[in-house]
Protein backbone atom coordinates (compact mmCIF):
# COMPACT_ATOMS: atom_id res chain seq x y z
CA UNK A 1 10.41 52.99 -23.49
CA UNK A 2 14.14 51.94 -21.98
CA UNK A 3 16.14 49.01 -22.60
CA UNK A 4 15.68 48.32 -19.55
CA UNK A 5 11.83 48.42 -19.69
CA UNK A 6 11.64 46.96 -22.87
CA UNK A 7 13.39 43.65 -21.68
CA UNK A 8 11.59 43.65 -18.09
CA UNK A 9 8.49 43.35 -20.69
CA UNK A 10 10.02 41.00 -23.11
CA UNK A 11 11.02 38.80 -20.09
CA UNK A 12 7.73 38.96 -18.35
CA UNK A 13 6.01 37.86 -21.86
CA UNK A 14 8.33 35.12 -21.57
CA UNK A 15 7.67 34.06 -18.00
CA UNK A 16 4.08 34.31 -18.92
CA UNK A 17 4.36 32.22 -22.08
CA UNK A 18 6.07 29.64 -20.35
CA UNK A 19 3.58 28.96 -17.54
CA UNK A 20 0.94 28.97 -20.29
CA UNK A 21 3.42 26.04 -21.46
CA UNK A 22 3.37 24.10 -18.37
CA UNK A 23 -0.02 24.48 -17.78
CA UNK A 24 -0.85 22.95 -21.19
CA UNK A 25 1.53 20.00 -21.29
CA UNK A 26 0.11 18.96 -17.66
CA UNK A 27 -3.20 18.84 -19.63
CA UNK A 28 -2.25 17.38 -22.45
CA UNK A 29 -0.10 14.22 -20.59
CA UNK A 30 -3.26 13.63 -18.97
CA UNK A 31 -5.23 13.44 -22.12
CA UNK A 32 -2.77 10.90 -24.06
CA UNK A 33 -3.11 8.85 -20.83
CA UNK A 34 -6.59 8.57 -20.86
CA UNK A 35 -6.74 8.15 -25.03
CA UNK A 36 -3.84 5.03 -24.08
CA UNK A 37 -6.02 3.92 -21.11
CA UNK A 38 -9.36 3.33 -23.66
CA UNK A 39 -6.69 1.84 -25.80
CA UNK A 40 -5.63 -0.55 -23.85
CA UNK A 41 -8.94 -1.13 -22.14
CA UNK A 42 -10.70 -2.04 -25.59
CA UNK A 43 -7.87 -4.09 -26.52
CA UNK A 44 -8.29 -6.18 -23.15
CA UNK A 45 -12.32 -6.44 -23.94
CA UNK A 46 -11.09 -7.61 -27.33
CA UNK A 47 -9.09 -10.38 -26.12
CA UNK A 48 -11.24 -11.45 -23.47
CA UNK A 49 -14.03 -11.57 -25.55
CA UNK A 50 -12.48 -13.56 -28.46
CA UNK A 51 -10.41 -15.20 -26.93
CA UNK A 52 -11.95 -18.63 -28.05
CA UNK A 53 -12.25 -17.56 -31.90
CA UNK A 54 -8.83 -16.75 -32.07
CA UNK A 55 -7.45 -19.43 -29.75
CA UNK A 56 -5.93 -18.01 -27.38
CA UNK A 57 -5.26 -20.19 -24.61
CA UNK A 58 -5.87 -19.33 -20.89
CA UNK A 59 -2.41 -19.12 -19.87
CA UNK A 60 -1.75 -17.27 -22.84
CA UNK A 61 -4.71 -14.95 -21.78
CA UNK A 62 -3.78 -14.07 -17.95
CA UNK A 63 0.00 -12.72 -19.65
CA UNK A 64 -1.29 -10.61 -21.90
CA UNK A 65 -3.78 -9.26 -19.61
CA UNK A 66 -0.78 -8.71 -16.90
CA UNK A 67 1.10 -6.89 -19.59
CA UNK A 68 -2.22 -4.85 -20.40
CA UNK A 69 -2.20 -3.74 -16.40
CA UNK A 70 1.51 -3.65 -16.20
CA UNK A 71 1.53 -0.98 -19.71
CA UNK A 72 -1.21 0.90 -18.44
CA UNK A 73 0.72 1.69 -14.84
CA UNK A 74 4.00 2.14 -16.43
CA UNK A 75 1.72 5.22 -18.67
CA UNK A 76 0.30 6.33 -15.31
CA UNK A 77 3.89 6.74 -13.91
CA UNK A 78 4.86 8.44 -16.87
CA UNK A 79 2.37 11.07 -16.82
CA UNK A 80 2.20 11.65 -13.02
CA UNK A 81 5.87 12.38 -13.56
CA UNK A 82 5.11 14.97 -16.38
CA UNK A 83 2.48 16.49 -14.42
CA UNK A 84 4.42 16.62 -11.25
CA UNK A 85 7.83 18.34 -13.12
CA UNK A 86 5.16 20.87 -15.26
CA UNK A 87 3.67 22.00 -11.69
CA UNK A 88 7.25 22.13 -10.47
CA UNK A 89 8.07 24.06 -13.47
CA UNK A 90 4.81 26.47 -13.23
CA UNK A 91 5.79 27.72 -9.68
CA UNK A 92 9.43 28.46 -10.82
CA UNK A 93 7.94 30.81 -13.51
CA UNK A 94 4.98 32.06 -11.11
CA UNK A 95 7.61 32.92 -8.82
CA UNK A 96 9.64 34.96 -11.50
CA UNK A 97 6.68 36.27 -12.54
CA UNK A 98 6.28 37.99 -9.41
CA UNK A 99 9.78 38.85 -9.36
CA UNK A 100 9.18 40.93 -12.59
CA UNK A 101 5.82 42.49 -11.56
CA UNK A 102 5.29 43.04 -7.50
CA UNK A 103 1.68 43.63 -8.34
CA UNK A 104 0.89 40.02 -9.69
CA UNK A 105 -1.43 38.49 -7.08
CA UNK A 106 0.54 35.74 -4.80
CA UNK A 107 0.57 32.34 -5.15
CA UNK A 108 -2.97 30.94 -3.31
CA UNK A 109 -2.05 27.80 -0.90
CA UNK A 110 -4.43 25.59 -3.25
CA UNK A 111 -2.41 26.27 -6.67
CA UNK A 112 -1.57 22.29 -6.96
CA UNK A 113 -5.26 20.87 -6.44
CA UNK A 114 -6.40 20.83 -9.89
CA UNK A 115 -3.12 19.34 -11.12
CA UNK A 116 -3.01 16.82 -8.84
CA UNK A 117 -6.22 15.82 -9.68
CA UNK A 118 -5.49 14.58 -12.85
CA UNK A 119 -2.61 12.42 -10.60
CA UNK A 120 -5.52 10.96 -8.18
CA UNK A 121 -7.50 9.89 -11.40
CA UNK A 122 -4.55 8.27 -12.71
CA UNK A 123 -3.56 6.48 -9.87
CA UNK A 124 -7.10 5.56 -9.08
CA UNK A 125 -7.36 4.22 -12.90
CA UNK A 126 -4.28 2.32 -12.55
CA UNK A 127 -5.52 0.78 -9.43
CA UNK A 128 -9.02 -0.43 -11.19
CA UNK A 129 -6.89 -1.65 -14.07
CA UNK A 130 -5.40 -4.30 -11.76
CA UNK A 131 -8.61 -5.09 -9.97
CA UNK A 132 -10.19 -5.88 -12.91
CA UNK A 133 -7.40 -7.80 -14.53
CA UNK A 134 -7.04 -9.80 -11.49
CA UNK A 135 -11.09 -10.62 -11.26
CA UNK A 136 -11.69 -10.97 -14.89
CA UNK A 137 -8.64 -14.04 -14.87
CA UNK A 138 -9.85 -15.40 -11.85
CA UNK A 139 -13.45 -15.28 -13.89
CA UNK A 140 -11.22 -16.92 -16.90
CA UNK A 141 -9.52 -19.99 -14.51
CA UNK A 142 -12.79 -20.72 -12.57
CA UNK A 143 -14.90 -21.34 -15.61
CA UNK A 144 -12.23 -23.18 -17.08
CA UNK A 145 -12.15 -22.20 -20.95
């Protein structure tokens, strides 16, 4: 084997490696937003539901369940970024992957969709978040305790 060869391989191992990477990190931004999401979920069922043994007036309440909704969107923008930049970041390597070998298969139209998946759930979550905050206060003002 040539220098030359030899680094065309050692390059392509690192192309390779580094889409494995991106691929990874996508997956695992979406799992620490979900295990945050439960987090702060439970911790909202918590107050809600105890609210009166640990006197925790309504007012009081309604913030904390804003900043509940408003933590749990600032997450989802956070990891729709990450996911976004490691698809970005996937192509770029995909691309100099094919560079390297001509005989990788191209890059199919629908390379994105599982990705972005994990975006639509996280927007979608975000989106229940403040639909529930917003009905479970107006639950907490109309009954008045």
């Amino acid at each position: 084997m040539t220098i030359e060869e030899y680094l065309r391989l050692e390059r392509y191992k690192l192309v390779t490696g580094r889409q494995k990477y991106f691929t990874e990190l996508a997956r695992s931004s979406f799992g620490s937003y979900v295990k945050v999401l439960t987090g702060l979920a439970m911790a909202s069922v918590t107050l809600v539901s105890t609210r009166q043994q640990l006197g925790i007036e309504t007012p009081i309440l309604t913030k904390l369940i804003y900043g509940v909704a408003s933590l749990t969107t600032f997450w989802g923008v956070i990891a729709i970024i990450q996911i976004i930049f490691c698809l970005e970041r996937w192509k770029g390597y995909r691309r100099a992957e094919r560079s390297i070998n001509s005989q990788s298969p191209p890059i199919k139209k629908w390379w994105w969709i599982f990705e972005s998946l994990y975006c639509v759930f996280i927007a979608l979550s975000v989106v229940a978040v403040w639909f529930f905050s917003v009905c479970i206060i107006g639950l907490i003002n109309m009954s008045g305790t």
